[in-house]
PDB file of N, CA and C in Angstrom:
ATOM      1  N   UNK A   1     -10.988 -14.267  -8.892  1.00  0.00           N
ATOM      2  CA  UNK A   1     -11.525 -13.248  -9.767  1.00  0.00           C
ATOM      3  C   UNK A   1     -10.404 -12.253 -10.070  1.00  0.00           C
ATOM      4  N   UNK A   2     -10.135 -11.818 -11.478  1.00  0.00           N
ATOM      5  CA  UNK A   2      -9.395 -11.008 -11.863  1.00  0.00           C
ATOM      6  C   UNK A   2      -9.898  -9.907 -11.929  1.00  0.00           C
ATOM      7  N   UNK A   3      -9.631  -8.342 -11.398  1.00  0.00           N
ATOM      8  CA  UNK A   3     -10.320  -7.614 -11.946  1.00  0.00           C
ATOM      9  C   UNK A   3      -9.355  -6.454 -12.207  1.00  0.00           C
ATOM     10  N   UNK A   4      -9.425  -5.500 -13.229  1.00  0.00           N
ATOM     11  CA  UNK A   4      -8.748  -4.166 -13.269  1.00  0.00           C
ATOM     12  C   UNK A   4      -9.544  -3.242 -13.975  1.00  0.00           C
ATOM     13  N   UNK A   5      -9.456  -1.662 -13.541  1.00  0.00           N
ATOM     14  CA  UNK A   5      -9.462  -0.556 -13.349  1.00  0.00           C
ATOM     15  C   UNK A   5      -9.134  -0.086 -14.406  1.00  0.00           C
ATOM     16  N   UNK A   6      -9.447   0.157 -15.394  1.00  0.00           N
ATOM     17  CA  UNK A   6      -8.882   1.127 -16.862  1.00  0.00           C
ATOM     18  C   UNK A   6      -9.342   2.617 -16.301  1.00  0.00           C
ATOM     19  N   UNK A   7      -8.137   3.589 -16.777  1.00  0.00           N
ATOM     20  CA  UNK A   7      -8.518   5.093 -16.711  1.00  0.00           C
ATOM     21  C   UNK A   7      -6.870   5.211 -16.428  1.00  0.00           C
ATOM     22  N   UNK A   8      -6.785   6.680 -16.297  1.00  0.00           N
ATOM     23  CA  UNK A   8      -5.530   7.392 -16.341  1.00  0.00           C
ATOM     24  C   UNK A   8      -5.179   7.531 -15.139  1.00  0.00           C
ATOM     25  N   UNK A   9      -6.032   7.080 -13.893  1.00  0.00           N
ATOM     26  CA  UNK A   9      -6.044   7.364 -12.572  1.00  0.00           C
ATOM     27  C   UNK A   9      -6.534   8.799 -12.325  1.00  0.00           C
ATOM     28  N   UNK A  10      -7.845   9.362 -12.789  1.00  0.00           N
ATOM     29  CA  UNK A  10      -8.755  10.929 -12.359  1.00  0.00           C
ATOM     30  C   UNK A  10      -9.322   9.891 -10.873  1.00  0.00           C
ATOM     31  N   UNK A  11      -9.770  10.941 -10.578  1.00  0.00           N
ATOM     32  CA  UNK A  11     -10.453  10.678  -9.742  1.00  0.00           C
ATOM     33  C   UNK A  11     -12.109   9.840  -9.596  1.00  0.00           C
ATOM     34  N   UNK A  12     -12.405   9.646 -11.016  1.00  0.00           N
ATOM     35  CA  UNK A  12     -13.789   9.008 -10.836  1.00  0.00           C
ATOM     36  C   UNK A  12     -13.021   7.523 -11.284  1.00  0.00           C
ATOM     37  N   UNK A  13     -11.536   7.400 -11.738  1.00  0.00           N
ATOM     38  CA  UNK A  13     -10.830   6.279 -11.757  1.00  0.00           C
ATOM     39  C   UNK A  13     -10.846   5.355  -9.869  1.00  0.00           C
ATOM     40  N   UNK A  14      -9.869   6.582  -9.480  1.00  0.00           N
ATOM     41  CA  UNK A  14     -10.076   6.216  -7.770  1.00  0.00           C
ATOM     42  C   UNK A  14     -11.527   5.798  -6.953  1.00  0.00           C
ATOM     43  N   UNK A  15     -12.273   6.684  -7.275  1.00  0.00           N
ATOM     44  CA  UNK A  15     -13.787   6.231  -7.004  1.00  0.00           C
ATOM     45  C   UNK A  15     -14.079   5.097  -7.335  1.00  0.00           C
ATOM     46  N   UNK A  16     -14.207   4.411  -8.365  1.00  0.00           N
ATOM     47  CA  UNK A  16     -14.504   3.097  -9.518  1.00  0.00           C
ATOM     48  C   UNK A  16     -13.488   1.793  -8.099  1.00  0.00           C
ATOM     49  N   UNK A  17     -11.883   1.974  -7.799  1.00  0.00           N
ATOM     50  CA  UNK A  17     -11.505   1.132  -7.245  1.00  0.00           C
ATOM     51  C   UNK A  17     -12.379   1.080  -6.274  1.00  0.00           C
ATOM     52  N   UNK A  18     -12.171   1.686  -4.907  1.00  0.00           N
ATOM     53  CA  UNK A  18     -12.848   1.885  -4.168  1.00  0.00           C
ATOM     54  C   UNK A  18     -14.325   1.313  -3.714  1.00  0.00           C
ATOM     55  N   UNK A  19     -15.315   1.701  -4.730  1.00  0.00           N
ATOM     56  CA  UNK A  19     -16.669   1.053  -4.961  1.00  0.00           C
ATOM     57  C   UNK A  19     -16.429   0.018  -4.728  1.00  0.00           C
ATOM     58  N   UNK A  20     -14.939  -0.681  -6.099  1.00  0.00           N
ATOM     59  CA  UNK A  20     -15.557  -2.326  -6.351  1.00  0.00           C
ATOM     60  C   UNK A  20     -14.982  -3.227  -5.047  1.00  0.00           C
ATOM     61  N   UNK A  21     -13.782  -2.332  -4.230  1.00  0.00           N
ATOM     62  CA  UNK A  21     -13.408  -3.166  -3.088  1.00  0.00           C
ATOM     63  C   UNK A  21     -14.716  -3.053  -2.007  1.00  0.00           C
ATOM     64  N   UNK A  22     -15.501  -2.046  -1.957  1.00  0.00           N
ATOM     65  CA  UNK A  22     -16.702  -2.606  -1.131  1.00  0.00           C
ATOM     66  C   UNK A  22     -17.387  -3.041  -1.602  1.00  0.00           C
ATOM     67  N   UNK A  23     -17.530  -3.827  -2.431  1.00  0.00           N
ATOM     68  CA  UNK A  23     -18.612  -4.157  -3.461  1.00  0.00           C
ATOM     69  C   UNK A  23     -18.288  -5.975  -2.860  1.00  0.00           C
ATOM     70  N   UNK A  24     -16.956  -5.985  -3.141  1.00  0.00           N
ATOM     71  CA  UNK A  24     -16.356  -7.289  -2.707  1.00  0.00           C
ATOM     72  C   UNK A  24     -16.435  -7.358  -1.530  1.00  0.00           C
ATOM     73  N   UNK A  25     -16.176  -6.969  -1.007  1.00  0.00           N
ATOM     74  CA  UNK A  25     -15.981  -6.971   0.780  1.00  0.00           C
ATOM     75  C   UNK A  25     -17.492  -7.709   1.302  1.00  0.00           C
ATOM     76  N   UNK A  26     -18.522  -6.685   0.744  1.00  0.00           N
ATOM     77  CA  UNK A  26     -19.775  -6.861   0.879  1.00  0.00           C
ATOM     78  C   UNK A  26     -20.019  -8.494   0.364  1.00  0.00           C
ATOM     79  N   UNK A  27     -19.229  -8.852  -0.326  1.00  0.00           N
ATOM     80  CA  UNK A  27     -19.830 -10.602  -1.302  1.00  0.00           C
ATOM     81  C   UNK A  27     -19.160 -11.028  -0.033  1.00  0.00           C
ATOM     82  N   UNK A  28     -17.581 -10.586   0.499  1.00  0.00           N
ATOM     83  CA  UNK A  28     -17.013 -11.569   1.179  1.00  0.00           C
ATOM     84  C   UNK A  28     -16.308 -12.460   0.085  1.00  0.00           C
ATOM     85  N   UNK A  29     -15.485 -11.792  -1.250  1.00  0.00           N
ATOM     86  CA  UNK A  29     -14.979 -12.172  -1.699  1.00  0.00           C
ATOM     87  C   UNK A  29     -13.792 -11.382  -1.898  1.00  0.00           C
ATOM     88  N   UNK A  30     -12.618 -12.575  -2.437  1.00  0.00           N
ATOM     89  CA  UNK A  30     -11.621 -11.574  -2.980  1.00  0.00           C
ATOM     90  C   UNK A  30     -11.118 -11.962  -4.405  1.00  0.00           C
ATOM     91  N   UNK A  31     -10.090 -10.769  -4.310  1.00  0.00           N
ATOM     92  CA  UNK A  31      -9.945 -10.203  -6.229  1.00  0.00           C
ATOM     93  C   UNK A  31      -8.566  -9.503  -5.940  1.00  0.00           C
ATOM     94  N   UNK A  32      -7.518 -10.003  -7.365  1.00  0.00           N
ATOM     95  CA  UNK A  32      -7.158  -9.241  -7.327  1.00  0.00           C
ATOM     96  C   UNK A  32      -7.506  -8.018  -8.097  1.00  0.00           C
ATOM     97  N   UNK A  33      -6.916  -7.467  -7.655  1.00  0.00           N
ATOM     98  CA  UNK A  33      -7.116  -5.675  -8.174  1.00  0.00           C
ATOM     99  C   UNK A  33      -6.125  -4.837  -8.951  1.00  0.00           C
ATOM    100  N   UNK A  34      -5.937  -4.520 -10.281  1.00  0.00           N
ATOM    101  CA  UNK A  34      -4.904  -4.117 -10.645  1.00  0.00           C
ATOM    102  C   UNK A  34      -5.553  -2.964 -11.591  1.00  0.00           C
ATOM    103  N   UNK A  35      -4.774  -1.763 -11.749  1.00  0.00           N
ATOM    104  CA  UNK A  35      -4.652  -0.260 -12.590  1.00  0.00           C
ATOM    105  C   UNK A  35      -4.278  -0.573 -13.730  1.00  0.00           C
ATOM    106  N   UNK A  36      -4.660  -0.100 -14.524  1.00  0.00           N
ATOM    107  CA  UNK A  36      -4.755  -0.035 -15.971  1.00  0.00           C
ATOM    108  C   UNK A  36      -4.493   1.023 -16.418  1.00  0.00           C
ATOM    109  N   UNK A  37      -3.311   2.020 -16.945  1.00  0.00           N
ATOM    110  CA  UNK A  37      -3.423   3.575 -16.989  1.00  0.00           C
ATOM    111  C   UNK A  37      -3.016   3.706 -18.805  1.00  0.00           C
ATOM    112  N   UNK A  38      -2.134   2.765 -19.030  1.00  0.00           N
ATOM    113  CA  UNK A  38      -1.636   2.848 -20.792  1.00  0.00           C
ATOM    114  C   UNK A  38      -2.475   2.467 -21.258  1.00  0.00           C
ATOM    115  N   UNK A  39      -2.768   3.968 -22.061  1.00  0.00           N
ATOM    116  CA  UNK A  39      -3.881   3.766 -23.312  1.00  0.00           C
ATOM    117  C   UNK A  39      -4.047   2.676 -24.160  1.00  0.00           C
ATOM    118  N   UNK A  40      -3.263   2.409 -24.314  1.00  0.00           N
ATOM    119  CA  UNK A  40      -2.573   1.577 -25.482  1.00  0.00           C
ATOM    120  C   UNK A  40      -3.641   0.128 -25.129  1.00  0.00           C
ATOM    121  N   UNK A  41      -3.035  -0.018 -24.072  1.00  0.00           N
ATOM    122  CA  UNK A  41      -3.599  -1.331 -23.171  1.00  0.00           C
ATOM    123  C   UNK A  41      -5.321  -1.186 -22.982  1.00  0.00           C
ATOM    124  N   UNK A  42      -5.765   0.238 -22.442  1.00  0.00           N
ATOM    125  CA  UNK A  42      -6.797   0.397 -22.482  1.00  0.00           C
ATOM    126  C   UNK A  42      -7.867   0.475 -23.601  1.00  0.00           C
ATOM    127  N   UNK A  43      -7.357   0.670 -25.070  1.00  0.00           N
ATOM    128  CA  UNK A  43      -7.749   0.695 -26.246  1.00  0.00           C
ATOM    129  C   UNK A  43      -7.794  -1.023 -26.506  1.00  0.00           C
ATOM    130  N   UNK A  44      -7.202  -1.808 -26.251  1.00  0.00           N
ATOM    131  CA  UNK A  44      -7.169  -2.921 -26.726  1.00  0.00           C
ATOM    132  C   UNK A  44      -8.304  -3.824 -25.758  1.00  0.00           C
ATOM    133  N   UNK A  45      -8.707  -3.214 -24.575  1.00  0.00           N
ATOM    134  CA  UNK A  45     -10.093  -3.938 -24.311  1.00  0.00           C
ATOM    135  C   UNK A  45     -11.185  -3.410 -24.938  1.00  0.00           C
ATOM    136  N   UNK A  46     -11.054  -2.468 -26.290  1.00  0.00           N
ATOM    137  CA  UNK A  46     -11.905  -1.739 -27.049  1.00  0.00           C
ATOM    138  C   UNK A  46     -13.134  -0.487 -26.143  1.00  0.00           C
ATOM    139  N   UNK A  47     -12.330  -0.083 -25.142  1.00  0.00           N
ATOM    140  CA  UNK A  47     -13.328   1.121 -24.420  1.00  0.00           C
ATOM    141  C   UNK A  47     -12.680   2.167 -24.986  1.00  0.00           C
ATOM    142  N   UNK A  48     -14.049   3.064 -25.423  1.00  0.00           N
ATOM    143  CA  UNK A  48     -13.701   4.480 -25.503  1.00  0.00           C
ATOM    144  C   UNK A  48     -13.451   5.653 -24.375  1.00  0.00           C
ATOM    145  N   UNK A  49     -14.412   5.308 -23.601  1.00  0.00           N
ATOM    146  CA  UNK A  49     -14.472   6.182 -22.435  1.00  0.00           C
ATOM    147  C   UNK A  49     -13.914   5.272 -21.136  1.00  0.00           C
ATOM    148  N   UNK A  50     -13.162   6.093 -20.363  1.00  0.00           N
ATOM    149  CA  UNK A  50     -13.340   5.395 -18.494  1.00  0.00           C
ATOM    150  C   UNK A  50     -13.832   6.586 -17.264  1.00  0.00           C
ATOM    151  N   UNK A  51     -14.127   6.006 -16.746  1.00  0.00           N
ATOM    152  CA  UNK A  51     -13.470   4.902 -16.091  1.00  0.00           C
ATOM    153  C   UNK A  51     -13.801   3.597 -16.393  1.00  0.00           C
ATOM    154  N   UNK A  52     -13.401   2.327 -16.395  1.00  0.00           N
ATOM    155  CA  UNK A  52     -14.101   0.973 -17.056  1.00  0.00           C
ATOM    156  C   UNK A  52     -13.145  -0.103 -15.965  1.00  0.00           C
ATOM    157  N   UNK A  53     -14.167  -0.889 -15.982  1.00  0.00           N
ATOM    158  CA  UNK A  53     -14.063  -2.022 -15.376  1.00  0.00           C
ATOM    159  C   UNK A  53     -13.902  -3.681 -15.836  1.00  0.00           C
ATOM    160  N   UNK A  54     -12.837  -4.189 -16.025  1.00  0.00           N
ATOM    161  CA  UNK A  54     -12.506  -5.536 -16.241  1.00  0.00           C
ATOM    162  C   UNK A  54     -12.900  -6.526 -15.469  1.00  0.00           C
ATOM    163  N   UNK A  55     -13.531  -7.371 -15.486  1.00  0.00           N
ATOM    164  CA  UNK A  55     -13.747  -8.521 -14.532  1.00  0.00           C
ATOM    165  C   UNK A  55     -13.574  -9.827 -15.477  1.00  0.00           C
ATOM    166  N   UNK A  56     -12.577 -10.976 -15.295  1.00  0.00           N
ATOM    167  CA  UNK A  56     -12.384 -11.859 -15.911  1.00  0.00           C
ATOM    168  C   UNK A  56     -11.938 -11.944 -17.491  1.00  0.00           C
ATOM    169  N   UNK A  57     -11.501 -10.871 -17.585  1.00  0.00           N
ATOM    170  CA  UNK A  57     -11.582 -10.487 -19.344  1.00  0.00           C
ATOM    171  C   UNK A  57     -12.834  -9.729 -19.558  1.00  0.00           C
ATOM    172  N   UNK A  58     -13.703  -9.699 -18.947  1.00  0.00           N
ATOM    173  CA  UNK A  58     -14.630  -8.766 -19.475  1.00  0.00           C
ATOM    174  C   UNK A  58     -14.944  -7.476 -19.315  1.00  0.00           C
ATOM    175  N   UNK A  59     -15.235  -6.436 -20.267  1.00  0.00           N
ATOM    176  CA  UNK A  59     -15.497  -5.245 -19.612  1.00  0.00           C
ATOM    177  C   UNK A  59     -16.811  -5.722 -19.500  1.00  0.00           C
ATOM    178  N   UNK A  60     -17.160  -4.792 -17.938  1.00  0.00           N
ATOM    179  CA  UNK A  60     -18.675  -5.027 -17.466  1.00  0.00           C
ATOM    180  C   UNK A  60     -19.091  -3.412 -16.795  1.00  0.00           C
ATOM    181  N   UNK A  61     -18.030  -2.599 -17.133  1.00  0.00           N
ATOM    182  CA  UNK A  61     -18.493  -1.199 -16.676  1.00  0.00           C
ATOM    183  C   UNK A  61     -18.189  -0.363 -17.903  1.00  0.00           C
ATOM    184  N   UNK A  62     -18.172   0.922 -18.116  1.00  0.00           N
ATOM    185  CA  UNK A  62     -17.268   1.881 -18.692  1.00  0.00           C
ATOM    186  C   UNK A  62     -18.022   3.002 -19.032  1.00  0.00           C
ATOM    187  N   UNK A  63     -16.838   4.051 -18.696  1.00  0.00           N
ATOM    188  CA  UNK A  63     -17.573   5.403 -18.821  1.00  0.00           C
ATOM    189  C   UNK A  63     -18.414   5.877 -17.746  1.00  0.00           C
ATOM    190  N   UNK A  64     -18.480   5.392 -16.638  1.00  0.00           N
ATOM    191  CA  UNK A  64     -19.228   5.743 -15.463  1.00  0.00           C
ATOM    192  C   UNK A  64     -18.778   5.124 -14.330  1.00  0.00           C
ATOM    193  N   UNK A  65     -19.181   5.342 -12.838  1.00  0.00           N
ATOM    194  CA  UNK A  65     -18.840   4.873 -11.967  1.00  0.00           C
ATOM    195  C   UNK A  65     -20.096   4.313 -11.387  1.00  0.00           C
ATOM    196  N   UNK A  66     -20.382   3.150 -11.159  1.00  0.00           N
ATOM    197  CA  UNK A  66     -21.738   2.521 -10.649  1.00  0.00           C
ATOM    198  C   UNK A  66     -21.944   2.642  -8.989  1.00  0.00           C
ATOM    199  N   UNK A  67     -22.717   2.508  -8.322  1.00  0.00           N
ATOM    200  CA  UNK A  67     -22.921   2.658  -7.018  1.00  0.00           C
ATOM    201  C   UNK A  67     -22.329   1.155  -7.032  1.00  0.00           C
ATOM    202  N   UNK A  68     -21.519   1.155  -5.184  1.00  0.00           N
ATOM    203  CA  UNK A  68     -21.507  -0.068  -4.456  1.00  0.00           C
ATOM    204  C   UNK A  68     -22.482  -1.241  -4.966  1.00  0.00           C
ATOM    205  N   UNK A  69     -23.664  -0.861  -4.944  1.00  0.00           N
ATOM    206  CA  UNK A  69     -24.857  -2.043  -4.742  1.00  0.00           C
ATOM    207  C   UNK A  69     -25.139  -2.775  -6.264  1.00  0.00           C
ATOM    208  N   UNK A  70     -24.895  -1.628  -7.111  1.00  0.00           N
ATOM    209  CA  UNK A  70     -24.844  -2.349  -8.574  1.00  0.00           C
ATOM    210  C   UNK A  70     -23.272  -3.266  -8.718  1.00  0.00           C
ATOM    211  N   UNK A  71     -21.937  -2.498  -8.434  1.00  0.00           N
ATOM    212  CA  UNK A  71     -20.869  -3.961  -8.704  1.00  0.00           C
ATOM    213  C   UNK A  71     -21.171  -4.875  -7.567  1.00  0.00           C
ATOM    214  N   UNK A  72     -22.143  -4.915  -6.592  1.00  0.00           N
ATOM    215  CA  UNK A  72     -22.247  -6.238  -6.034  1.00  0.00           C
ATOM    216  C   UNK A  72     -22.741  -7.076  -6.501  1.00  0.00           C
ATOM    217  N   UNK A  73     -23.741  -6.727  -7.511  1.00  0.00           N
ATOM    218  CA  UNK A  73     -24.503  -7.308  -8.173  1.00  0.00           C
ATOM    219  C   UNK A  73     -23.795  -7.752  -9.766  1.00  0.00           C
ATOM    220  N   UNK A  74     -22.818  -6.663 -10.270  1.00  0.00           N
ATOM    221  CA  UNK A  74     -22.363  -7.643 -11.353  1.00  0.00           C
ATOM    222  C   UNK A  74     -20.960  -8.175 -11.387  1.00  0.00           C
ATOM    223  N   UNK A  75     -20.425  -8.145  -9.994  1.00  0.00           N
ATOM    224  CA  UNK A  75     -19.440  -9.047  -9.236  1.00  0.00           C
ATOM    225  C   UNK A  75     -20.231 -10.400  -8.669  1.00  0.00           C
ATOM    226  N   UNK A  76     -21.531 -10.546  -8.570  1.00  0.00           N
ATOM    227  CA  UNK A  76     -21.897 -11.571  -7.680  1.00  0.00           C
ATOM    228  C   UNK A  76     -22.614 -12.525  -8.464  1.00  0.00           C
ATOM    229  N   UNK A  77     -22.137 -12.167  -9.855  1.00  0.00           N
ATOM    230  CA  UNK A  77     -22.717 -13.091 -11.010  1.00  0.00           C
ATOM    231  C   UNK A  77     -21.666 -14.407 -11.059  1.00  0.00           C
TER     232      UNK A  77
END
């Protein structure tokens, strides 16, 4: 599983990692994990707002930070 982190690195950016590594932990899976901070880059997965979340090419978050129990659930798809 590929996943990355879009945002500038604020702090509800840091929060967002965080979550999704217990989120994983909790599946008992792994991912890599990579930051996303150039706009540029972040505009081209078409999000307006972050914090946002990539999984496989997809955004599946953005603009909010979800509880643990929800990215377990749309990590465990």
């Amino acid at each position: 599983m590929d996943i990355k982190v879009l945002g500038p690195g604020c702090r509800n950016c840091v929060l967002l990692e965080e979550r999704t590594r217990e989120a994983l932990a909790s599946l008992g899976s792994e991912a890599t994990i990579e930051k996303v901070t150039d706009f540029a880059d972040i505009m081209g997965y078409g999000v307006m707002s972050t914090p946002a979340l990539v999984v496989d090419g997809e955004v599946a978050v953005a603009g909010k930070v979800p509880t643990a129990r929800k990215l377990t659930a749309i990590l465990g798809r």
